[in-house]
Protein backbone atom coordinates (compact mmCIF):
# COMPACT_ATOMS: atom_id res chain seq x y z
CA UNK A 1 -241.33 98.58 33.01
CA UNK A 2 -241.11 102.32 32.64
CA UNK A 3 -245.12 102.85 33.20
CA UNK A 4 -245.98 99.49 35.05
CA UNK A 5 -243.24 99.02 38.18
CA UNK A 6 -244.76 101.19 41.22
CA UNK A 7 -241.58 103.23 42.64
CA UNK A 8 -239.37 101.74 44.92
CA UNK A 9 -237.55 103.03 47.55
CA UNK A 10 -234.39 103.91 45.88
CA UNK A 11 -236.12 105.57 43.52
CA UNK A 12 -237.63 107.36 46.22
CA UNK A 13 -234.98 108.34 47.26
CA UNK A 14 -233.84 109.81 44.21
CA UNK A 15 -237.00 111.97 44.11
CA UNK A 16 -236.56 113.37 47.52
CA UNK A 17 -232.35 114.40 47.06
CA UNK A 18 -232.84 115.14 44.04
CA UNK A 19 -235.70 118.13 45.58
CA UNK A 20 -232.96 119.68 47.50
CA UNK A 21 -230.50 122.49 46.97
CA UNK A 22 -226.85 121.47 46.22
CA UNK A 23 -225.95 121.69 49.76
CA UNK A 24 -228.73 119.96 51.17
CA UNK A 25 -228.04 117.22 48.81
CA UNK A 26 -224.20 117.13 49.57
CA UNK A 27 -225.30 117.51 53.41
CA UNK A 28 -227.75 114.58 52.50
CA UNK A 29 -224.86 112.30 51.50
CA UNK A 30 -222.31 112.99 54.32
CA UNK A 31 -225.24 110.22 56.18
CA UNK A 32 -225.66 108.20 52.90
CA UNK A 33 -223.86 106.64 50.34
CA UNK A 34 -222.93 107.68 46.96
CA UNK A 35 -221.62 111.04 45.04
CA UNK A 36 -223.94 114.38 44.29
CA UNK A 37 -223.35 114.10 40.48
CA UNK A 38 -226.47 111.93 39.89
CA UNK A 39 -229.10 113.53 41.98
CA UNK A 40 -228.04 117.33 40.17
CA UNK A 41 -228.18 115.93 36.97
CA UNK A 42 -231.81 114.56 37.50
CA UNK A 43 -233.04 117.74 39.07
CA UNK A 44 -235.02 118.54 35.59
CA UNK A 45 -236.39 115.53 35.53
CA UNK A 46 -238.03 115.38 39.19
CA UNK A 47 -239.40 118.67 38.73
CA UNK A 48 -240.84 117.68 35.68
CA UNK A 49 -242.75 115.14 37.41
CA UNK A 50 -243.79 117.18 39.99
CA UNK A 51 -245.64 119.30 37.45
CA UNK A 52 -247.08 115.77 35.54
CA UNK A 53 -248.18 114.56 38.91
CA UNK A 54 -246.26 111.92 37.87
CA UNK A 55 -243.00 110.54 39.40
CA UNK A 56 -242.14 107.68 37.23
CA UNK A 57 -240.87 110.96 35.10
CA UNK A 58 -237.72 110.37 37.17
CA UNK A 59 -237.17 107.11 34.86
CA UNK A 60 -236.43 109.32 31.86
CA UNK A 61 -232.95 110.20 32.28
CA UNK A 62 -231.83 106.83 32.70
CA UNK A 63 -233.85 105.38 29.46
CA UNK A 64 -232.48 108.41 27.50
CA UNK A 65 -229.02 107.37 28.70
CA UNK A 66 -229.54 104.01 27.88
CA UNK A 67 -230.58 104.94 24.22
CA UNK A 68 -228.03 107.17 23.24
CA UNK A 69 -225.91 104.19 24.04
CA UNK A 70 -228.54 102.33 21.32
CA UNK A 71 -227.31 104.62 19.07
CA UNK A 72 -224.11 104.48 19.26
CA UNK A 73 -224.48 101.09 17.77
CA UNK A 74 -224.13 103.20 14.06
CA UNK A 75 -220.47 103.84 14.68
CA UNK A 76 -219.19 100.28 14.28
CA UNK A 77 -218.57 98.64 10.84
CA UNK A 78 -222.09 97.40 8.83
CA UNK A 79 -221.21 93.16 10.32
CA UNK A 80 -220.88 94.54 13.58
CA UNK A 81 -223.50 97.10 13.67
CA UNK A 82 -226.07 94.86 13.70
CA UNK A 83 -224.77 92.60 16.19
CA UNK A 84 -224.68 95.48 18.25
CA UNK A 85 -227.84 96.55 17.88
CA UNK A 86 -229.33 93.02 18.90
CA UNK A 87 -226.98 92.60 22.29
CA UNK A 88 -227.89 96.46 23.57
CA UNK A 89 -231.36 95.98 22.54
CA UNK A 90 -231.46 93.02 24.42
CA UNK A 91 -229.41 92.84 27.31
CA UNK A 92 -231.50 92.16 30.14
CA UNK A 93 -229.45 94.35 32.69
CA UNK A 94 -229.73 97.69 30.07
CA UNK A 95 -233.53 96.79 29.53
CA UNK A 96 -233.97 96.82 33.74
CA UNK A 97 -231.91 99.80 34.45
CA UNK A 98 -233.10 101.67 31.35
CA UNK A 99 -236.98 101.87 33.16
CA UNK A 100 -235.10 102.88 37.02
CA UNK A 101 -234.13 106.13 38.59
CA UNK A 102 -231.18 105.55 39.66
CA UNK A 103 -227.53 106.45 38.71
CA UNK A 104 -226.85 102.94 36.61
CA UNK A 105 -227.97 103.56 33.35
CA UNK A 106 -226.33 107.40 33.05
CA UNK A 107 -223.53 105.25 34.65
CA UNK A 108 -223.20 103.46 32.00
CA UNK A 109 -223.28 105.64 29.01
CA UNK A 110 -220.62 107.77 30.82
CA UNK A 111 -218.02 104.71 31.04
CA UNK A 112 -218.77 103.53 28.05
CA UNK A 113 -218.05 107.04 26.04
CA UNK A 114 -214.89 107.11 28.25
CA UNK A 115 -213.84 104.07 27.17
CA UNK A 116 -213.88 105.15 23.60
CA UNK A 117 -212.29 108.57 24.22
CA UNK A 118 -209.53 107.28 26.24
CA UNK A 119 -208.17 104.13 24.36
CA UNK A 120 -209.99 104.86 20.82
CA UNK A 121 -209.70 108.20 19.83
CA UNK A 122 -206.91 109.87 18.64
CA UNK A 123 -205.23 111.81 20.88
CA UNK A 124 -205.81 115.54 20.65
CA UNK A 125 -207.23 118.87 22.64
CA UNK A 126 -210.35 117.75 22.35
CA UNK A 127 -210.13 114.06 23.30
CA UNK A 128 -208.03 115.03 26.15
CA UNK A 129 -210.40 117.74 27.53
CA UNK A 130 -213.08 114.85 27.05
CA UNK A 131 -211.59 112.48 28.69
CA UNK A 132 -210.84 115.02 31.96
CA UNK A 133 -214.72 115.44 31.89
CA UNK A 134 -216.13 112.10 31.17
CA UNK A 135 -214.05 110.79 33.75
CA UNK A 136 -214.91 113.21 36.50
CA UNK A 137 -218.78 113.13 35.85
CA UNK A 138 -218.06 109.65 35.50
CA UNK A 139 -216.80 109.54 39.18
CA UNK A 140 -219.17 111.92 40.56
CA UNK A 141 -222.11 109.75 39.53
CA UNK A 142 -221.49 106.83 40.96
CA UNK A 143 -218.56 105.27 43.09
CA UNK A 144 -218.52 102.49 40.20
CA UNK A 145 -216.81 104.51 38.27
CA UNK A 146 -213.77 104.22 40.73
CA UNK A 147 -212.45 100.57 39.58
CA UNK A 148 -213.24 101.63 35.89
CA UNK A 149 -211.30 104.92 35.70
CA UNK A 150 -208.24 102.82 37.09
CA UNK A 151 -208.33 100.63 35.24
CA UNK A 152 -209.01 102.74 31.92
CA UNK A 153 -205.81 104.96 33.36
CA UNK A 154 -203.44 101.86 33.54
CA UNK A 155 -204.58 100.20 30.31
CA UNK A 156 -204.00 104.12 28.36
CA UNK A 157 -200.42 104.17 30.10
CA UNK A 158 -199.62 100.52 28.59
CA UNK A 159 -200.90 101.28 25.33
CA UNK A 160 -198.60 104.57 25.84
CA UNK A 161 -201.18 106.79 25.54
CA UNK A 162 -199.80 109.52 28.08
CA UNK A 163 -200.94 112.33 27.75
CA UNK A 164 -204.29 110.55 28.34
CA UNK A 165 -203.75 108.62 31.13
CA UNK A 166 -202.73 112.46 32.15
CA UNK A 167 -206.69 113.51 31.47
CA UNK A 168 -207.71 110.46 33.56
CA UNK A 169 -205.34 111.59 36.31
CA UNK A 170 -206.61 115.12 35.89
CA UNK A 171 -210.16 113.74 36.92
CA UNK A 172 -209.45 112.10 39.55
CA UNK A 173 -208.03 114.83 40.57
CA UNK A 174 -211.17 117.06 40.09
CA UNK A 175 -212.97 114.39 42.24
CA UNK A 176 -210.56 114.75 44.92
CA UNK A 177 -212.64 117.45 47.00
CA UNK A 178 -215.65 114.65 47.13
CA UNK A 179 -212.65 112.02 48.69
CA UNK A 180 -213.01 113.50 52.46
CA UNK A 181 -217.02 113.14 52.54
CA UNK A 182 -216.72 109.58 50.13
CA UNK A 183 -213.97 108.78 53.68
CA UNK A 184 -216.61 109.86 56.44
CA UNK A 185 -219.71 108.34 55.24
CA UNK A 186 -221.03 105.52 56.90
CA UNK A 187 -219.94 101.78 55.78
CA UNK A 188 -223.59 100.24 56.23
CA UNK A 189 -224.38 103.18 53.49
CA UNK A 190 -222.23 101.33 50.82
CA UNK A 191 -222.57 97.72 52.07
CA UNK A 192 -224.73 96.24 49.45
CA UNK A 193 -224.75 93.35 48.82
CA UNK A 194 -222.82 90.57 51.52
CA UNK A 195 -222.38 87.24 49.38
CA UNK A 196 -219.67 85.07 48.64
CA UNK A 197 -217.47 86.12 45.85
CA UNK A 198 -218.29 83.44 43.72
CA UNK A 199 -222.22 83.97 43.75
CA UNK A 200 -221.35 87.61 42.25
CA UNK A 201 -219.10 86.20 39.56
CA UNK A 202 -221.35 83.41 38.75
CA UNK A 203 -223.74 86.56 38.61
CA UNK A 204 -221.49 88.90 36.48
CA UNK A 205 -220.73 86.07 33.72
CA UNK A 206 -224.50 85.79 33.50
CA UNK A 207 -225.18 89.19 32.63
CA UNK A 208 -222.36 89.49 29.96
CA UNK A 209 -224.27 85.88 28.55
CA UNK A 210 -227.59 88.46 28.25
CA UNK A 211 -229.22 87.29 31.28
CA UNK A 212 -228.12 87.67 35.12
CA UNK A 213 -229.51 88.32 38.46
CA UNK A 214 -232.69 90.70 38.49
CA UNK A 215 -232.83 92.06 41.69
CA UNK A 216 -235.91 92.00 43.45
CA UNK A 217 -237.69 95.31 42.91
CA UNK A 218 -237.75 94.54 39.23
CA UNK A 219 -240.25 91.76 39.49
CA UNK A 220 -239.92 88.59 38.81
CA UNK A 221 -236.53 86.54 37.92
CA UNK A 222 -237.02 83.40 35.04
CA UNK A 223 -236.21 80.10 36.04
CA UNK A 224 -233.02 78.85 37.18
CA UNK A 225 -232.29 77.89 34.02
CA UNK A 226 -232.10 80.92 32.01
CA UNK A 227 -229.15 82.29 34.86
CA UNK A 228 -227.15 78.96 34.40
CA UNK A 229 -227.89 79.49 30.35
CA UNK A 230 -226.57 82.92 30.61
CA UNK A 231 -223.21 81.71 32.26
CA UNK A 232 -222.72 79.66 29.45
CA UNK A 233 -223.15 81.79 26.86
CA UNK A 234 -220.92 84.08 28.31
CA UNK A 235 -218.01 81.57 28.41
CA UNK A 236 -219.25 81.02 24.99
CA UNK A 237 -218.47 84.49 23.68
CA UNK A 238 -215.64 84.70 26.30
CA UNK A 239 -213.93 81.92 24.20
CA UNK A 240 -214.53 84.07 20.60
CA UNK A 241 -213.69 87.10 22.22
CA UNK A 242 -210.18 85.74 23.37
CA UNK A 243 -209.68 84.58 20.04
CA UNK A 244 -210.35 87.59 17.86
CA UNK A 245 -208.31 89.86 20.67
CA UNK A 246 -205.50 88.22 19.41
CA UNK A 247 -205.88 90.03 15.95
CA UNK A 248 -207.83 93.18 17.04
CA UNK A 249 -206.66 95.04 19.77
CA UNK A 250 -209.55 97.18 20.31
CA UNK A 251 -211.43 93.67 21.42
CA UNK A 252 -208.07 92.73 23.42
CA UNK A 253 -208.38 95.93 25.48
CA UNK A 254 -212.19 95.75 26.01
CA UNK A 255 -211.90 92.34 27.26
CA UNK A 256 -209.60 93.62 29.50
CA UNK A 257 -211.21 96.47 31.25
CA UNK A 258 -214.81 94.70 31.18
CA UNK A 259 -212.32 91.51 33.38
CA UNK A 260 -210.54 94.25 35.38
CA UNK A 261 -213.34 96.52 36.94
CA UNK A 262 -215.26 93.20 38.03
CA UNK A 263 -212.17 91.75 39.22
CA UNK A 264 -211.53 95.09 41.34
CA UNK A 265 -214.88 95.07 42.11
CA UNK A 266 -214.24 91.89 43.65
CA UNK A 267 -211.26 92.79 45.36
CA UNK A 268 -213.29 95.87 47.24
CA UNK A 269 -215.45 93.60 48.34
CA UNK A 270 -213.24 92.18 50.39
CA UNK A 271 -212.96 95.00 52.66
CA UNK A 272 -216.15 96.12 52.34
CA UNK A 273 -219.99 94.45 50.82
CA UNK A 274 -218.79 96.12 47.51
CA UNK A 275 -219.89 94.01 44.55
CA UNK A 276 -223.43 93.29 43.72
CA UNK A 277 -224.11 91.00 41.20
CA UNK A 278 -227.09 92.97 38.83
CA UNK A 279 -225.87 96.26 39.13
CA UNK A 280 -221.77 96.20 39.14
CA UNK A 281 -221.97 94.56 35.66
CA UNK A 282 -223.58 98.29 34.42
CA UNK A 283 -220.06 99.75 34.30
CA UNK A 284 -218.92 97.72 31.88
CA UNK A 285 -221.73 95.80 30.42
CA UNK A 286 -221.85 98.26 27.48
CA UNK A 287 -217.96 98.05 26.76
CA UNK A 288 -218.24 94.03 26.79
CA UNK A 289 -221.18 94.34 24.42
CA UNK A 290 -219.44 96.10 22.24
CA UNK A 291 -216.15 93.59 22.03
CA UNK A 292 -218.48 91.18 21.42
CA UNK A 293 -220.41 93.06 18.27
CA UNK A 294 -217.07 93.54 17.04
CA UNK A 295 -215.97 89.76 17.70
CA UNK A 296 -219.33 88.86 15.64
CA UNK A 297 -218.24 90.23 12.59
CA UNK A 298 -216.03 87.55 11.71
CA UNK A 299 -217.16 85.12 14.28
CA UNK A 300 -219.40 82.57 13.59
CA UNK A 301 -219.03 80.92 17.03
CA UNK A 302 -219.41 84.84 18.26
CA UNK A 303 -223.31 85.07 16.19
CA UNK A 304 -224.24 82.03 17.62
CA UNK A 305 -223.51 83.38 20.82
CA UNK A 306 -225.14 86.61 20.23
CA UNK A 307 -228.31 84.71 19.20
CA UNK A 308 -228.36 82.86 22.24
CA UNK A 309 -227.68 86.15 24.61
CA UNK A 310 -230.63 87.76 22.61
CA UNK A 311 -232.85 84.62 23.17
CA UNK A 312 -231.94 84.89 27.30
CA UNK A 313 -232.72 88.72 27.86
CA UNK A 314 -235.53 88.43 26.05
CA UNK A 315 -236.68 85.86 28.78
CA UNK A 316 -235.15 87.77 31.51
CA UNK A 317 -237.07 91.11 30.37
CA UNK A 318 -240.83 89.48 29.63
CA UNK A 319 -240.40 87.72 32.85
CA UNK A 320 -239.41 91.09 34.86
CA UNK A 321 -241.60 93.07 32.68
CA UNK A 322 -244.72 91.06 32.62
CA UNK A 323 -244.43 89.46 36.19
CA UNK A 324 -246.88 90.81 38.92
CA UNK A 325 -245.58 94.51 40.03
CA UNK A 326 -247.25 94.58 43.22
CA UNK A 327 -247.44 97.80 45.29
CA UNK A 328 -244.81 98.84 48.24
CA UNK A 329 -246.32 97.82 51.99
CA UNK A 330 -246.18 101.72 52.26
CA UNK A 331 -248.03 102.50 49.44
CA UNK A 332 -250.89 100.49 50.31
CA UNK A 333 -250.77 101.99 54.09
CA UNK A 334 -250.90 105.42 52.41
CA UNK A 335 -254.40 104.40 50.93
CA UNK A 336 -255.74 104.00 54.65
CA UNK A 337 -254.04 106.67 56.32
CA UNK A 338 -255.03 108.79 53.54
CA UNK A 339 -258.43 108.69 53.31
CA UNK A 340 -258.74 108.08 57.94
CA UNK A 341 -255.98 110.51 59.12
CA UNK A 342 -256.53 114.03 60.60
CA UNK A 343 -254.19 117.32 60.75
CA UNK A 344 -254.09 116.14 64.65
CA UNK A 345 -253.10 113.11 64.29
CA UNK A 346 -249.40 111.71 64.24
CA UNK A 347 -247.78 108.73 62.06
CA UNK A 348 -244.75 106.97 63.27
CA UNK A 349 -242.97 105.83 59.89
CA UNK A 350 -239.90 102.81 60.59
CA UNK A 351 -237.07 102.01 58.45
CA UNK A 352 -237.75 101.43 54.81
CA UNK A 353 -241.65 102.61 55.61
CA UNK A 354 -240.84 106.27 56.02
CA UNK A 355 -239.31 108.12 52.91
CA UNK A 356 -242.71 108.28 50.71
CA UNK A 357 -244.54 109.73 53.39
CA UNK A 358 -241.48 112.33 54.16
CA UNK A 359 -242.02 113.69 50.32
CA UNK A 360 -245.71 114.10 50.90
CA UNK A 361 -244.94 115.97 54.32
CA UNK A 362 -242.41 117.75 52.20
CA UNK A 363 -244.78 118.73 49.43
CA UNK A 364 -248.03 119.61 51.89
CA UNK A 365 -249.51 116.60 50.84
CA UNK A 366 -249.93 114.94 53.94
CA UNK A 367 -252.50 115.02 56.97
CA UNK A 368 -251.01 113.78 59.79
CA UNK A 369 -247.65 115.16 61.53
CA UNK A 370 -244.88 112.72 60.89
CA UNK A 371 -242.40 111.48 62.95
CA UNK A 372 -239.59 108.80 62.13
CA UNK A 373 -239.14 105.71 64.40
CA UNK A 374 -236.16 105.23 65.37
CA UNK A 375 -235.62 109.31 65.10
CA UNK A 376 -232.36 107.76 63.19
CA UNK A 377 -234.23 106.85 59.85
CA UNK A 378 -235.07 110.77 59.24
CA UNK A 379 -230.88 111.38 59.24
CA UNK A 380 -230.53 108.61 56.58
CA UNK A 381 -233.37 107.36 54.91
CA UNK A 382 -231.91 105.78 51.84
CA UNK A 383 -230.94 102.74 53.95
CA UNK A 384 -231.16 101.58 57.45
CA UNK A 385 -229.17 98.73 59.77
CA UNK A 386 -231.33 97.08 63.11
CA UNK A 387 -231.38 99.50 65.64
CA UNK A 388 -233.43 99.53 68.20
CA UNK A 389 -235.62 102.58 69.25
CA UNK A 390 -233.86 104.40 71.59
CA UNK A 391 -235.45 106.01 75.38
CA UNK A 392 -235.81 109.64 73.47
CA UNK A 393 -238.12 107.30 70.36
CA UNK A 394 -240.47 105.76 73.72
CA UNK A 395 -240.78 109.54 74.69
CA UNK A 396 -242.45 110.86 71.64
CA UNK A 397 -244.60 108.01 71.00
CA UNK A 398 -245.89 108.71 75.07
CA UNK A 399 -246.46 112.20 73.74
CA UNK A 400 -248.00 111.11 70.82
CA UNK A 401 -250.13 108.97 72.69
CA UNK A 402 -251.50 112.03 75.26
CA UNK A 403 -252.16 113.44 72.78
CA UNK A 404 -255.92 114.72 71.37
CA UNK A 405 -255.50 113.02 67.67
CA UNK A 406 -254.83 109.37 66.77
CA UNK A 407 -251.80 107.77 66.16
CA UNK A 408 -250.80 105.85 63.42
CA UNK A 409 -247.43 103.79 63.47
CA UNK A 410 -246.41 102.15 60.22
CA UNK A 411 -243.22 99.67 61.01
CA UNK A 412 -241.49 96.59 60.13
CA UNK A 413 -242.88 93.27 62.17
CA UNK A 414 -240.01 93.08 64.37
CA UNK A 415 -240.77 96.90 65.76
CA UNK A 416 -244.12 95.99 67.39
CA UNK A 417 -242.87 95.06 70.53
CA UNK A 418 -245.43 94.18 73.81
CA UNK A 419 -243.54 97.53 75.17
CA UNK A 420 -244.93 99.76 72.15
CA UNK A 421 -248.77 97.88 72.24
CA UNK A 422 -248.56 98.75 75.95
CA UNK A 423 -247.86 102.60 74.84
CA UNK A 424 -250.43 102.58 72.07
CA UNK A 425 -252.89 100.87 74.75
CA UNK A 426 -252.86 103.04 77.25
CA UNK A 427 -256.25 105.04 77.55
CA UNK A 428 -257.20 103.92 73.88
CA UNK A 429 -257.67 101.38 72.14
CA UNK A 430 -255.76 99.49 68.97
CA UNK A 431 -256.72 98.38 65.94
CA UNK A 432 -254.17 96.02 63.55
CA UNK A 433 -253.85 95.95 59.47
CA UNK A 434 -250.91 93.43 58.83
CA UNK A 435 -248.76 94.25 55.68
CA UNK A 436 -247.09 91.31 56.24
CA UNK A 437 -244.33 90.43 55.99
CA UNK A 438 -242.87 94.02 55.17
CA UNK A 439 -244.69 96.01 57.38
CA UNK A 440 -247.63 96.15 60.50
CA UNK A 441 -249.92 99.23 60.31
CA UNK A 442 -251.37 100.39 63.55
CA UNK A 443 -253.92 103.01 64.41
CA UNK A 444 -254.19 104.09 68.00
CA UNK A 445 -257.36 106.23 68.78
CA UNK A 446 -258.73 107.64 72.31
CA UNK A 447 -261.38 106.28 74.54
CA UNK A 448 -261.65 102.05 75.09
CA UNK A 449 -258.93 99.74 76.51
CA UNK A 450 -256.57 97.20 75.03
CA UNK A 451 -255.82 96.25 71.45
CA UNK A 452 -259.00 94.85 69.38
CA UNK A 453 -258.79 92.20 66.85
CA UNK A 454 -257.52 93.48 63.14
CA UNK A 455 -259.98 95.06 61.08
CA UNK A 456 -261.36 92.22 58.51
């Protein structure tokens, strides 16, 4: 998954914040979604691909992440240990997010070590001071961490743990400055996922059961079967887990906080396309997992759950993993205009098309001049909502058009309107590569009249 999966566009975007100065990448997000923390921290990482020539480098931060949390495995008694080691080493959602770059699996090792700190550790200087800086790089790397660090702070104040429900407080109040920008950024930016709350929770119990939803730029998703299998295993080791929390707290609260953040998570939703079913469970997949290992110990129903979860991400992960990986419709446009386009020519980019060919413009790497269509996707192209072009976008493609080089226009189907062939038409002539169903490729050269038939 780590060498295979071509980049996706998140990941793309990654790359390209994660190029910037801090305040270009804090300027970034005031039109985006998400905190800075993230992007800062994966700086190194970017750069190191950059000299590799590689950028699946990017991917290393979050599969370090996700081993440490591998490793932590070693701290739990010898029955539980190895439980452990089998659900983290084969969780399907910590397999996935372990080969992306993206904020999930850093995510994830910060919450988890937070969870430890603040309702496992005795309470001293250091713990306190910990839990003050987990929590606020916690927050700072993804908005996740929001429903988790409440509900970490209300479970420390019931277990009377004050002075660290204090620390968690102190966080939040370090991520206070972020609160005004988190306020003014745009609601399409953090809308996503829009499904009923009942096909997320059907999603979330699957995940904790070792298999859930694998969203789409992983690959491939197993049958139906393996989800519904995953749901039941996790009511399976729902139903230990409830029973040993009577006896050992430390599962009780767990249990707890892993129910609470995907309840809140919920809740948000609500107000705004908060949960997504794949990715939410990353916040506290690690902290369930570990309840569980713990469960197993003296849990026969528990190890026959944890054989079954193991059984399920193993099918979730060969099906991602060795399921076709086929390249991005902008990828295999970049082949064409590569090796065709001139300095004089121009390429229109659209929504979800643009943001590779932005970091080759931004690293000298590519020919043609390159404009953005609708202008809109160059102020925030991590994500895009239908807009139509605007008069100002019809005025630079007529410029582009009187121009002396070609023009190329890369866009989704619904952009290549009889308006814009009439554009590209005018004094030249067009020819078609369909990228369907992502994306239409055009190339508009000088001399002929109307559009010719697609290129075989």
């Amino acid at each position: 998954m780590l060498v295979a999966r071509p980049i996706w566009s998140d990941e793309l975007f990654t790359i390209w914040v994660a190029r910037l100065p801090a305040p270009g990448i804090v300027s970034v997000l005031r039109d985006d979604s998400g905190p800075p923390g993230f992007y800062l921290v994966a700086k190194p990482f970017v750069a190191a691909g950059e000299l590799a020539g590689d950028d699946r480098a990017v991917r290393a931060l979050s599969f370090l992440a996700v081993l440490v949390l591998l490793l932590a495995t070693r701290r739990l008694p010898r029955g539980a240990r190895r439980a452990a080691l089998v659900l983290f080493g084969t969780s399907a959602l910590l397999g996935l997010y372990a080969s992306e770059g993206r904020a999930y699996g850093l995510l994830a090792l910060l919450i988890f070590l937070l969870y430890r700190e603040t309702l496992e550790a005795p309470e001293r200087p250091r713990q306190l001071a910990a839990v003050c800086i987990l929590g606020a790089l916690a927050l700072y790397t993804h908005y996740l961490a929001i429903p988790a660090v409440a509900a970490l702070l209300v479970l420390a104040a019931a277990a009377r743990r004050l002075r660290t429900a204090a620390a968690l407080a102190g966080s939040a109040i370090l991520f206070a400055p972020w609160i005004p920008i988190l306020a003014a950024q745009p609601p399409g930016a953090v809308a996503w996922m829009r499904e009923p709350a009942g096909v997320s929770a059907a999603g979330f119990l699957s995940a904790l059961g070792g298999a859930g939803r694998v969203p789409l730029p992983f690959g491939v998703s197993p049958p139906e079967a393996v989800f519904l299998a995953g749901i039941a295993v996790a009511l399976l080791l729902a139903a230990a887990v409830a029973r040993a929390a009577a006896r050992d707290r430390a599962v009780r609260d767990a249990a707890l906080f892993a129910a609470a953040v995907l309840l809140l998570s919920l809740i948000l939703s609500l107000f705004l396309p908060f949960a997504f079913a794949g990715r939410t469970e990353m916040a506290v997949l690690p902290v369930w997992l570990w309840a569980v290992a713990r469960t197993a110990g003296a849990s026969p129903l528990a190890r026959g759950g944890v054989a079954a979860s193991a059984i399920l991400g193993v099918l979730t992960l060969g099906a991602a993993a060795l399921g076709p990986h086929p390249p991005t419709a902008a990828a295999r446009a970049a082949s064409a205009i590569e090796k065709l386009a001139r300095p004089a020519d121009t390429l229109f980019a659209g929504p979800g098309l643009y943001l590779p060919f932005r970091i080759a413009a931004d690293r000298s790497r590519l020919a043609p001049r390159l404009v953005a269509y609708p202008a809109a996707v160059a102020r925030h192209p991590g994500w895009w909502v239908p807009e139509a072009p605007t008069a100002a976008d019809a005025a630079e493609l007529a410029r582009a058009v009187s121009g002396s080089g070609a023009v190329w226009m890369l866009v989704p189907p619904g952009f290549v309107t009889p308006d814009v062939r009439a554009a590209l038409s005018v004094g030249g002539s067009v020819r078609e590569l369909s990228l369907r169903p992502e994306a239409v490729l055009l190339r508009r050269t000088r001399g002929g009249a109307g559009t010719e038939a697609p290129p075989p």
